[in-house]
N, C-alpha and C. Protein backbone atom coordinates (compact mmCIF):
# COMPACT_ATOMS: atom_id res chain seq x y z
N UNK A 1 15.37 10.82 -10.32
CA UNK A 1 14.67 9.57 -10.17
C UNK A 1 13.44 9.52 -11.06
N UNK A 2 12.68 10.68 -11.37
CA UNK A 2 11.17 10.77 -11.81
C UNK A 2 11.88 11.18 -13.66
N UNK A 3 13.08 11.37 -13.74
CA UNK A 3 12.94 11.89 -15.23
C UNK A 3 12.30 10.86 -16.60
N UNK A 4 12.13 9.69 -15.93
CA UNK A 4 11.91 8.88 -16.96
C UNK A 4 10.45 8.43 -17.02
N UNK A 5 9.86 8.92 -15.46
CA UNK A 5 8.46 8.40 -15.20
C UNK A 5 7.58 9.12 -15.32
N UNK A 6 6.11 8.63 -16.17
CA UNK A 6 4.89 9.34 -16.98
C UNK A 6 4.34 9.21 -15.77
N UNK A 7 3.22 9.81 -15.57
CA UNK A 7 1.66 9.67 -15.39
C UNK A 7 0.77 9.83 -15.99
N UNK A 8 0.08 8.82 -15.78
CA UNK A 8 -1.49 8.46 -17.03
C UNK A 8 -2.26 9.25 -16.71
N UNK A 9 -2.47 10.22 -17.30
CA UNK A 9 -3.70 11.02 -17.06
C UNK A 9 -4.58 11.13 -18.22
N UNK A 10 -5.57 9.90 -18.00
CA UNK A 10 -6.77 9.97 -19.35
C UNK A 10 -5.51 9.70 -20.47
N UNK A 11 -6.14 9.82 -21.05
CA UNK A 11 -5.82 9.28 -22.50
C UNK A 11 -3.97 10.14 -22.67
N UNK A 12 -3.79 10.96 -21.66
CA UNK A 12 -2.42 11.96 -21.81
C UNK A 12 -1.80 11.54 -21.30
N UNK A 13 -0.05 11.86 -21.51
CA UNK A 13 0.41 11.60 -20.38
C UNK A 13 2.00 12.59 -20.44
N UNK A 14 1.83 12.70 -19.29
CA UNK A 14 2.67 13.80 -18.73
C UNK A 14 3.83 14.03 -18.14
N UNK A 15 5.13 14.52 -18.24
CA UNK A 15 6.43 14.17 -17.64
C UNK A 15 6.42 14.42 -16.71
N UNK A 16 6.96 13.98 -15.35
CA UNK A 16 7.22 14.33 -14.13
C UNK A 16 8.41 14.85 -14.58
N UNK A 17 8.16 16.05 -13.09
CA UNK A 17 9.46 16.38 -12.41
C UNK A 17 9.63 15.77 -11.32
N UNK A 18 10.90 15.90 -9.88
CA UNK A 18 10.47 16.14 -8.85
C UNK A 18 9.36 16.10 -8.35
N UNK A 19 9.21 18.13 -8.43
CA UNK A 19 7.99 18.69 -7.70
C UNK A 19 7.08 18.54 -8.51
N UNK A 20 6.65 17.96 -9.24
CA UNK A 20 5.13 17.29 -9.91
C UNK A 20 5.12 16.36 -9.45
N UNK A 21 6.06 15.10 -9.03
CA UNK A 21 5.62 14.03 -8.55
C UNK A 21 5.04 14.26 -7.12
N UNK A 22 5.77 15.22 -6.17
CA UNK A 22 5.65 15.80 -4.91
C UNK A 22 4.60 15.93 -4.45
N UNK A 23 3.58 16.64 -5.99
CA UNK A 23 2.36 17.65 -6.07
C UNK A 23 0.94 16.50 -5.69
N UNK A 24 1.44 15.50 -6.74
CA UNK A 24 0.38 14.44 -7.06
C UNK A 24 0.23 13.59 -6.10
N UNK A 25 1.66 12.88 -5.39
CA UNK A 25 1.77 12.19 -4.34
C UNK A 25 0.67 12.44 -3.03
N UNK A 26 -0.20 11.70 -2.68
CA UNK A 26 -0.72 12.18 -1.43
C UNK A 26 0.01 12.28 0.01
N UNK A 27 -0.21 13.24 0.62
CA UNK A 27 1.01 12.78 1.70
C UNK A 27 0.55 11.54 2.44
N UNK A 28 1.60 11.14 3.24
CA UNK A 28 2.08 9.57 4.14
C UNK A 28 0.58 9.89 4.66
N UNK A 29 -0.73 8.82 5.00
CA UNK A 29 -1.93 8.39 6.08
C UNK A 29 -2.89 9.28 5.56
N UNK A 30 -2.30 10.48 4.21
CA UNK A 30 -3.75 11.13 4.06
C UNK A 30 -5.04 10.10 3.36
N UNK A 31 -4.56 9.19 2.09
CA UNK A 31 -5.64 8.09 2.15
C UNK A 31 -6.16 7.48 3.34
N UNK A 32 -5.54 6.79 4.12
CA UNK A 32 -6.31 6.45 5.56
C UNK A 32 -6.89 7.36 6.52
N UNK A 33 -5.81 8.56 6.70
CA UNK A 33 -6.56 9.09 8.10
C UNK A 33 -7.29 10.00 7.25
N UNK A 34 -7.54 10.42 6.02
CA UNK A 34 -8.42 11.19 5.72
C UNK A 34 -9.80 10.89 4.48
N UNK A 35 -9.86 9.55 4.88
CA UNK A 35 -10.91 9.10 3.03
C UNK A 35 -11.69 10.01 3.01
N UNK A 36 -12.60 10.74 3.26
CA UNK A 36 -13.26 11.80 3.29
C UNK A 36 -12.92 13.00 2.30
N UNK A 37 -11.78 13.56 2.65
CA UNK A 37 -11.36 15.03 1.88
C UNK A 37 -10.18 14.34 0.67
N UNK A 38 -10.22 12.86 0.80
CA UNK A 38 -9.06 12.26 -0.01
C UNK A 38 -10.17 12.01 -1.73
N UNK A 39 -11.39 11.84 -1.14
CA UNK A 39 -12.60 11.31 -2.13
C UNK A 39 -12.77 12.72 -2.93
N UNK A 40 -13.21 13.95 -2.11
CA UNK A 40 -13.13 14.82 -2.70
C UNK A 40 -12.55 15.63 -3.07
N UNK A 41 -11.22 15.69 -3.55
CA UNK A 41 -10.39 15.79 -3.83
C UNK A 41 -10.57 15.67 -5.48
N UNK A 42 -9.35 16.65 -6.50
CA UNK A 42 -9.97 16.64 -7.68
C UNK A 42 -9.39 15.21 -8.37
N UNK A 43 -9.92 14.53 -9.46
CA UNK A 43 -9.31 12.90 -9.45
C UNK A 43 -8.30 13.19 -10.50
N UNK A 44 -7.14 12.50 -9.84
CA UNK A 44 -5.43 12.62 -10.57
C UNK A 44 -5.38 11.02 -10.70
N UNK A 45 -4.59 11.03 -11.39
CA UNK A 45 -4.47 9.59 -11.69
C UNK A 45 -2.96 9.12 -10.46
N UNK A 46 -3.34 7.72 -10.08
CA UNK A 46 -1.85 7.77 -9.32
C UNK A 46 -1.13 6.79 -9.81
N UNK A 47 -1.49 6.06 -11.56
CA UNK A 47 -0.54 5.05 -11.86
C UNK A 47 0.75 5.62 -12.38
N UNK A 48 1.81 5.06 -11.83
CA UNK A 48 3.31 5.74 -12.60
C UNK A 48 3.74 4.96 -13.45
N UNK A 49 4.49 5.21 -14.70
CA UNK A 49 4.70 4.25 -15.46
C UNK A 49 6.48 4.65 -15.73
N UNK A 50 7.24 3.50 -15.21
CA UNK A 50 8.94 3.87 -15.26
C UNK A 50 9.23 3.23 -16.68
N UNK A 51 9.95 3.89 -17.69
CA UNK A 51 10.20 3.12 -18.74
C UNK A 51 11.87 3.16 -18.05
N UNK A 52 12.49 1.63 -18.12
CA UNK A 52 13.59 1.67 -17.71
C UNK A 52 13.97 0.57 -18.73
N UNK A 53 15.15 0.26 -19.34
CA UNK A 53 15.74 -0.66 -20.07
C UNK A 53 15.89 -1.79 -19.72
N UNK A 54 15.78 -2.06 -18.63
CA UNK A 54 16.16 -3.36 -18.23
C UNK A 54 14.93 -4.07 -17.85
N UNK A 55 13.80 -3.32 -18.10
CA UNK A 55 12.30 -3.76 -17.35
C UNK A 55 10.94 -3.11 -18.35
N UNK A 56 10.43 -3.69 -19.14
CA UNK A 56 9.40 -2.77 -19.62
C UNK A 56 8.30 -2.43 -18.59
N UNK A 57 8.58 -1.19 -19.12
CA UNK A 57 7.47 -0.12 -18.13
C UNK A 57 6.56 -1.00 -17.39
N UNK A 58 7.26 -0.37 -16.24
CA UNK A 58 7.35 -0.48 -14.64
C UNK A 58 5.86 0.26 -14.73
N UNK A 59 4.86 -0.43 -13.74
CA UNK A 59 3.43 0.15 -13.30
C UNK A 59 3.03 0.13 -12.12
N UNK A 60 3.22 1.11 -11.68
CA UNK A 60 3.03 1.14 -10.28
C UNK A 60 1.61 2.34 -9.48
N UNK A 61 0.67 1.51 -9.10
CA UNK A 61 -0.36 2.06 -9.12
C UNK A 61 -0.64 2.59 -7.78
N UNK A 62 0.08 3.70 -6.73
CA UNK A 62 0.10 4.65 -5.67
C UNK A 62 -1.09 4.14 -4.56
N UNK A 63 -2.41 4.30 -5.12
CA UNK A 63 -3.60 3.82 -4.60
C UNK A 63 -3.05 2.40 -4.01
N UNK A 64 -2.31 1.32 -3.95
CA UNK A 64 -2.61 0.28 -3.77
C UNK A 64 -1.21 0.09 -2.93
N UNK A 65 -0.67 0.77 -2.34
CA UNK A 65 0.41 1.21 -1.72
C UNK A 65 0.42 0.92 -0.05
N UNK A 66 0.48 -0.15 0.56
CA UNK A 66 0.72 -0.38 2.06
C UNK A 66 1.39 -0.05 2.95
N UNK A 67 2.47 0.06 2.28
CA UNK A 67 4.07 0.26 3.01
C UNK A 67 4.61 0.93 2.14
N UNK A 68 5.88 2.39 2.49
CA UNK A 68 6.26 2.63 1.75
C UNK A 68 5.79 4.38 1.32
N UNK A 69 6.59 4.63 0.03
CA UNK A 69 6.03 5.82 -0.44
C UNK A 69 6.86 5.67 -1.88
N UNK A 70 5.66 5.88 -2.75
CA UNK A 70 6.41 6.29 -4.01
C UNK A 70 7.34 6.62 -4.68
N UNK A 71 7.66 7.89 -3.90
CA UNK A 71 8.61 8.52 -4.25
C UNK A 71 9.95 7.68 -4.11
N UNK A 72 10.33 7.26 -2.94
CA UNK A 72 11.23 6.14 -2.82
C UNK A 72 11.54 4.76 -3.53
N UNK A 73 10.68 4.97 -3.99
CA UNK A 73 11.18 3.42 -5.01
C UNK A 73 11.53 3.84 -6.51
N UNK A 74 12.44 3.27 -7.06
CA UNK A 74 13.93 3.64 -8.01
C UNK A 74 13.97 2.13 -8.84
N UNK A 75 12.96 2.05 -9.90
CA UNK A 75 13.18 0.96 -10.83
C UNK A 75 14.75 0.43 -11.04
N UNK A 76 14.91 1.40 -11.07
CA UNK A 76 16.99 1.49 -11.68
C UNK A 76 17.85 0.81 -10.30
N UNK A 77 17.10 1.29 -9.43
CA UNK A 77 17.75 0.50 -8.29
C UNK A 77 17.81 -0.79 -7.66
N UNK A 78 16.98 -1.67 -8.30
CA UNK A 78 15.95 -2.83 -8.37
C UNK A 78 15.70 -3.06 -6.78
N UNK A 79 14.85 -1.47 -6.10
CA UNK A 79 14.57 -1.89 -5.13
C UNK A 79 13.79 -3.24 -4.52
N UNK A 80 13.62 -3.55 -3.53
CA UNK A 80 12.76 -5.09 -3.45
C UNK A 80 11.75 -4.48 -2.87
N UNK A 81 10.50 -5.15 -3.64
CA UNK A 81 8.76 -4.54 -3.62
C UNK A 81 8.65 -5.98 -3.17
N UNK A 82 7.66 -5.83 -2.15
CA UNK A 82 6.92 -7.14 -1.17
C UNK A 82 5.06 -6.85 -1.73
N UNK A 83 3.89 -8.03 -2.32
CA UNK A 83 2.99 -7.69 -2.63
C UNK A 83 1.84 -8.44 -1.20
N UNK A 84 0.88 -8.02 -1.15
CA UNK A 84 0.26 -8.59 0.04
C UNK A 84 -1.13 -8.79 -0.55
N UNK A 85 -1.86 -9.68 0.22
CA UNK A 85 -3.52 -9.67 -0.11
C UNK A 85 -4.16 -9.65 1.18
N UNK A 86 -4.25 -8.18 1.50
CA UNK A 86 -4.81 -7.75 2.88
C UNK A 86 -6.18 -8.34 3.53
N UNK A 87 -7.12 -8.88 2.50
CA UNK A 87 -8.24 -9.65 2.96
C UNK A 87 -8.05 -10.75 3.54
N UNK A 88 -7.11 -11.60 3.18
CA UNK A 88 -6.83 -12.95 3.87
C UNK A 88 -5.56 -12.25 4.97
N UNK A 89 -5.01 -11.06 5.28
CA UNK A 89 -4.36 -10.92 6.35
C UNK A 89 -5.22 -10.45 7.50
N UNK A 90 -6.47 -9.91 7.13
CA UNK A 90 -7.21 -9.20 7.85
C UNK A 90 -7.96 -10.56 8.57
N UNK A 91 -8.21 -11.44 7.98
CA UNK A 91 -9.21 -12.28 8.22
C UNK A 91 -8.70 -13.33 9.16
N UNK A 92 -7.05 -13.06 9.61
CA UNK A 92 -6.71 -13.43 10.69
C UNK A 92 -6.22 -12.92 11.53
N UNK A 93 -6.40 -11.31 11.86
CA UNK A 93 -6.71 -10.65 13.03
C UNK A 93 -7.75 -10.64 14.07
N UNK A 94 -7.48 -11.11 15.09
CA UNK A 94 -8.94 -11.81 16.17
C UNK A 94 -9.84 -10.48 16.27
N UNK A 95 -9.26 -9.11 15.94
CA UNK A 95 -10.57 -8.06 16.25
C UNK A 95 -11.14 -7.99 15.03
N UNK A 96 -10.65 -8.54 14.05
CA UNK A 96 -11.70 -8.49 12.42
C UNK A 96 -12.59 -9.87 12.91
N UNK A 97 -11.69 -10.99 13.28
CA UNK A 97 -12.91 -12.20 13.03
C UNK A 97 -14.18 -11.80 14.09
N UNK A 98 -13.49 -10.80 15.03
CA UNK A 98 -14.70 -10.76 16.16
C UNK A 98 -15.85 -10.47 15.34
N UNK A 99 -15.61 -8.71 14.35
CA UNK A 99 -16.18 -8.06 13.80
C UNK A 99 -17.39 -9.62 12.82
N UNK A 100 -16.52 -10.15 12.33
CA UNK A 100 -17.19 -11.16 11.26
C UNK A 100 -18.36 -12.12 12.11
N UNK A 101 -17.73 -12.74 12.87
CA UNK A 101 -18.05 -13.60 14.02
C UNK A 101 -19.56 -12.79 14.41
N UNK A 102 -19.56 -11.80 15.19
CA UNK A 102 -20.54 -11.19 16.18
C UNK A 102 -21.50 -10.56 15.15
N UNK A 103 -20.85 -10.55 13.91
CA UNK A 103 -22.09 -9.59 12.17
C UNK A 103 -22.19 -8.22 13.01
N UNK A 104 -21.23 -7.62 13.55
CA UNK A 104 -21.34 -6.12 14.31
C UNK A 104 -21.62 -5.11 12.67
N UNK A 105 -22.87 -4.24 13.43
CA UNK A 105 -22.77 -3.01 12.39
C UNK A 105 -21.92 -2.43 12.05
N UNK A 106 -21.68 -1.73 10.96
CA UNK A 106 -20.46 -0.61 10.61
C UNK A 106 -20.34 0.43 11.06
N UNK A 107 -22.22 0.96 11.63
CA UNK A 107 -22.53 1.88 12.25
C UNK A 107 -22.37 2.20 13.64
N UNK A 108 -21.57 1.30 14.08
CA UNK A 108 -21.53 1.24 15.46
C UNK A 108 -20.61 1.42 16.05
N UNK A 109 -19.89 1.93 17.28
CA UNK A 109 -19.10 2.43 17.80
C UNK A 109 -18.34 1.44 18.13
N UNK A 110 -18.84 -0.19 18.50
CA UNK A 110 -17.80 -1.04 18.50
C UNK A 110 -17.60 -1.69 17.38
N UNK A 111 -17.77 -1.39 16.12
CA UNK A 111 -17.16 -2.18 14.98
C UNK A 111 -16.20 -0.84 14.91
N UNK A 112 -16.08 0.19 15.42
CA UNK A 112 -15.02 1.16 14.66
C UNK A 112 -13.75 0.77 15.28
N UNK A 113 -14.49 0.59 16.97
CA UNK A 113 -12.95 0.44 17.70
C UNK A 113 -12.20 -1.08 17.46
N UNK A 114 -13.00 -1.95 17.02
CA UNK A 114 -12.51 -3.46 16.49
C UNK A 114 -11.82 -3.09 15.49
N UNK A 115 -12.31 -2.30 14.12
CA UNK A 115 -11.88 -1.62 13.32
C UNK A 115 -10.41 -1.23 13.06
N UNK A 116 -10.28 -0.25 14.35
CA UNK A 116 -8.96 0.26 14.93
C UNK A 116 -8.12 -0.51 14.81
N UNK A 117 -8.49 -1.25 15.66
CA UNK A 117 -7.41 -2.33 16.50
C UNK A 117 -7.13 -3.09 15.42
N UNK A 118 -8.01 -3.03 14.32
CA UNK A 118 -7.56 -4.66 13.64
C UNK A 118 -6.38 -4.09 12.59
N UNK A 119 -6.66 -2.41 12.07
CA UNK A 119 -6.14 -1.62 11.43
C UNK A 119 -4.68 -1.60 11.99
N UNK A 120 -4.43 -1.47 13.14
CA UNK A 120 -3.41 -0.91 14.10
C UNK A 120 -2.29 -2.59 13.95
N UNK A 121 -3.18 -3.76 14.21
CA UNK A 121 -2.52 -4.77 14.03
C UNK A 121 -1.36 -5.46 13.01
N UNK A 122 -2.68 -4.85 11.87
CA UNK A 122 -2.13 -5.37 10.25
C UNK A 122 -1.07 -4.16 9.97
N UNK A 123 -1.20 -2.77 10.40
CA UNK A 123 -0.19 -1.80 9.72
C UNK A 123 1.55 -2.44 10.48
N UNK A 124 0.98 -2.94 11.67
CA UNK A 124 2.45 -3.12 12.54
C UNK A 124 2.93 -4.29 11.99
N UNK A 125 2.32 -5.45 11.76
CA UNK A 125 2.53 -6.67 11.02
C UNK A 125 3.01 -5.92 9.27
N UNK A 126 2.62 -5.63 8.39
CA UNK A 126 3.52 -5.32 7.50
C UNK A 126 4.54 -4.70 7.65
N UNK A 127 4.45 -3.15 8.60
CA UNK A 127 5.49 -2.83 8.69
C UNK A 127 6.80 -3.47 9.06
N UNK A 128 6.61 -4.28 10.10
CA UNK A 128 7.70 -5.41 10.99
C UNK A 128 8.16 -6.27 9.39
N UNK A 129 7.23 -6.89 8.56
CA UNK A 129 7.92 -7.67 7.38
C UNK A 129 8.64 -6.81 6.55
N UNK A 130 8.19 -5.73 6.18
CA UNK A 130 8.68 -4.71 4.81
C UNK A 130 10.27 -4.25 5.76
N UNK A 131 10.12 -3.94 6.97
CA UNK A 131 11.69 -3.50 7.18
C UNK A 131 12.41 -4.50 7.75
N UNK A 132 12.34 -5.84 8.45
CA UNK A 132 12.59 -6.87 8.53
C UNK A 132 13.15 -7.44 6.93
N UNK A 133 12.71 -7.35 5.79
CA UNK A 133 13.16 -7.80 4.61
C UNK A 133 13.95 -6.73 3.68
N UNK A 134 13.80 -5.60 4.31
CA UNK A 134 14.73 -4.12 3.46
C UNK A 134 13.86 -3.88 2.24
N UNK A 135 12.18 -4.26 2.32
CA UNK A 135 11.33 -3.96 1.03
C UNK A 135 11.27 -2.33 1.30
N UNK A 136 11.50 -1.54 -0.10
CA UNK A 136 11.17 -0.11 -0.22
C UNK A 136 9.88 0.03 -0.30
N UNK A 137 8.92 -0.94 -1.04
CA UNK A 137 7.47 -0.88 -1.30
C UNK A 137 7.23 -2.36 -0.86
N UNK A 138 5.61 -2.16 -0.20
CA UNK A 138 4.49 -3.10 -0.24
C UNK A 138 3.21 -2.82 -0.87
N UNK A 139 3.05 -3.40 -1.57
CA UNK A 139 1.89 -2.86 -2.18
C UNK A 139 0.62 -4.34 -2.34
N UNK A 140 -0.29 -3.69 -2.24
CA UNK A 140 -1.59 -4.78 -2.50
C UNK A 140 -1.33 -6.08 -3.78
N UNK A 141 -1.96 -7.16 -4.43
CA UNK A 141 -2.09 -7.73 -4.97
C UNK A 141 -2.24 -7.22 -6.60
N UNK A 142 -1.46 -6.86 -7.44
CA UNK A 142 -1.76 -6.28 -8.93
C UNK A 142 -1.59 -4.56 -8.65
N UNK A 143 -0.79 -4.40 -7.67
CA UNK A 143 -0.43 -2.88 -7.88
C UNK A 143 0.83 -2.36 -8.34
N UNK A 144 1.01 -3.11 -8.79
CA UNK A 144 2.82 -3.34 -9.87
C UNK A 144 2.81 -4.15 -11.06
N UNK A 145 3.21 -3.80 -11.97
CA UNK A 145 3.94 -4.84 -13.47
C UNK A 145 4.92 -4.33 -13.90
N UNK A 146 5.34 -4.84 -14.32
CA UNK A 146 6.66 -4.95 -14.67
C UNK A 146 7.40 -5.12 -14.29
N UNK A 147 7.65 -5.35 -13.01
CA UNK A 147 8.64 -5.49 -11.55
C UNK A 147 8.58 -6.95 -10.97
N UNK A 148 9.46 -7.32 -10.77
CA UNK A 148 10.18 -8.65 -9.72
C UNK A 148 9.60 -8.58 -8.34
N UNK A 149 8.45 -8.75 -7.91
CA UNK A 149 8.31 -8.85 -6.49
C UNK A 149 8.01 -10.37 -5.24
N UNK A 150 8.01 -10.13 -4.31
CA UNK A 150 7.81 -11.39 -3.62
C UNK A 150 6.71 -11.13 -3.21
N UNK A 151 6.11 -11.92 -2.27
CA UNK A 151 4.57 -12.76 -2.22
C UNK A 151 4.85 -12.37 -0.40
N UNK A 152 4.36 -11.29 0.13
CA UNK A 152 4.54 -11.37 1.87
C UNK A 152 3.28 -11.39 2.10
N UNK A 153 2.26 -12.39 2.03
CA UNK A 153 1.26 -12.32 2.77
C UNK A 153 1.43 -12.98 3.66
N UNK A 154 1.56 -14.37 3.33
CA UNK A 154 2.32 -15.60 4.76
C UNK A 154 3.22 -14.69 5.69
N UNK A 155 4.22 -14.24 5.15
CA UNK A 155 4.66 -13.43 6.26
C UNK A 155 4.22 -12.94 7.40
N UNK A 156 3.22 -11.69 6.92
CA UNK A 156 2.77 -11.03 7.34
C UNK A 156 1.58 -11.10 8.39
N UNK A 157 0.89 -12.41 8.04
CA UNK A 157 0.00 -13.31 8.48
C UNK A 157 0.62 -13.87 9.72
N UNK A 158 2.03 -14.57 10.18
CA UNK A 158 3.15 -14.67 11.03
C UNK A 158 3.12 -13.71 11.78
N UNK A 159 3.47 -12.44 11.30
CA UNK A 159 3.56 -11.37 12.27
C UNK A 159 2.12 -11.28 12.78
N UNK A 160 1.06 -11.58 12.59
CA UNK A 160 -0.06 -10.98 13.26
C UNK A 160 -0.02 -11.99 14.31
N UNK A 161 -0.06 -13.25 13.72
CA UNK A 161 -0.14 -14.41 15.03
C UNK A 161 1.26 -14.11 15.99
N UNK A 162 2.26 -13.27 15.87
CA UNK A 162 3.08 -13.34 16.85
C UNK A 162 3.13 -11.96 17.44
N UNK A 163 1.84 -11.07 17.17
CA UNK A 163 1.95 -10.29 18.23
C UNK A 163 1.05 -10.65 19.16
N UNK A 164 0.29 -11.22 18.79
CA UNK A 164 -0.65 -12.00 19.68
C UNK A 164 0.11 -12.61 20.95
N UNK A 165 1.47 -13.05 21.11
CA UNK A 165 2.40 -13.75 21.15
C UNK A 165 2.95 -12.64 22.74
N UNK A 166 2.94 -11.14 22.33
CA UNK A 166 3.79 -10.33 22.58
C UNK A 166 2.75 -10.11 24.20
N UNK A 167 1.50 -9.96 23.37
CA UNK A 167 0.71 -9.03 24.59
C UNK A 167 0.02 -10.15 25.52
């Protein structure tokens, strides 16, 4: 899958294998559950670049990755990539508007647990669209070129107002 795909590293760039892509890949929630040791960490580049014939080089930038995992998505396969703009999904989760609404500190123990919840909301709402539609990737707004993708923010925005729905 990786024989055709570079990584930009500075001005170089370097063939994957496999286990180089393996190496670089962060594992599944270490960006989220760990920003801390993810920051310090030594800086790798995470844009992949697929040169495939039927698509000029495919750009797919890891960092900007919602749903999904890298490794799984196969230019050649013309998996279906869903793109999102998490600020306007966030901004209609009722524990973010609380957060907005009430101007709660960051420092504070109830903007973390609003935080949570609003986190916990939006991951279940994409997830429900990305496997609801058979997308291999979701990725943020401009974290792909060269690729055919659809527009799931409305979607996704749906799913938040219908778990609301649930509880």
């Amino acid at each position: 899958m990786f024989r055709n795909a570079r990584i930009l590293m500075g001005l170089s760039l370097a063939l994957v294998t496999p286990s180089l892509a393996q190496a670089v890949e962060p594992a599944p929630g270490e960006v989220a559950g760990n920003v801390a040791s993810y920051l310090a960490a030594p800086a790798q580049s995470s844009l992949l670049v697929y040169d495939q014939p039927f698509q000029d080089n495919v750009e797919l930038d890891k960092d900007k990755i919602r749903y999904g995992k890298a490794s799984d998505f196969d230019p050649k396969k013309k998996h279906k990539v869903g793109t999102i703009r998490s600020k306007d999904i966030y901004l209609e989760i009722p524990a973010y508007q609380t957060i907005i609404k009430e101007k709660i500190s960051k420092d504070s123990a109830r903007w973390r647990i609003l935080m949570e919840e609003a986190t916990k909301v939006y991951k279940k709402a994409v997830k429900k669209v990305a496997k609801d539609g058979s997308f291999v990737l979701v990725v943020e707004e401009g974290g792909i070129s060269g690729y055919t993708t659809t527009d799931l923010t409305n979607l996704v925005i749906e799913a938040v107002e219908g778990q609301g729905d649930d509880e």
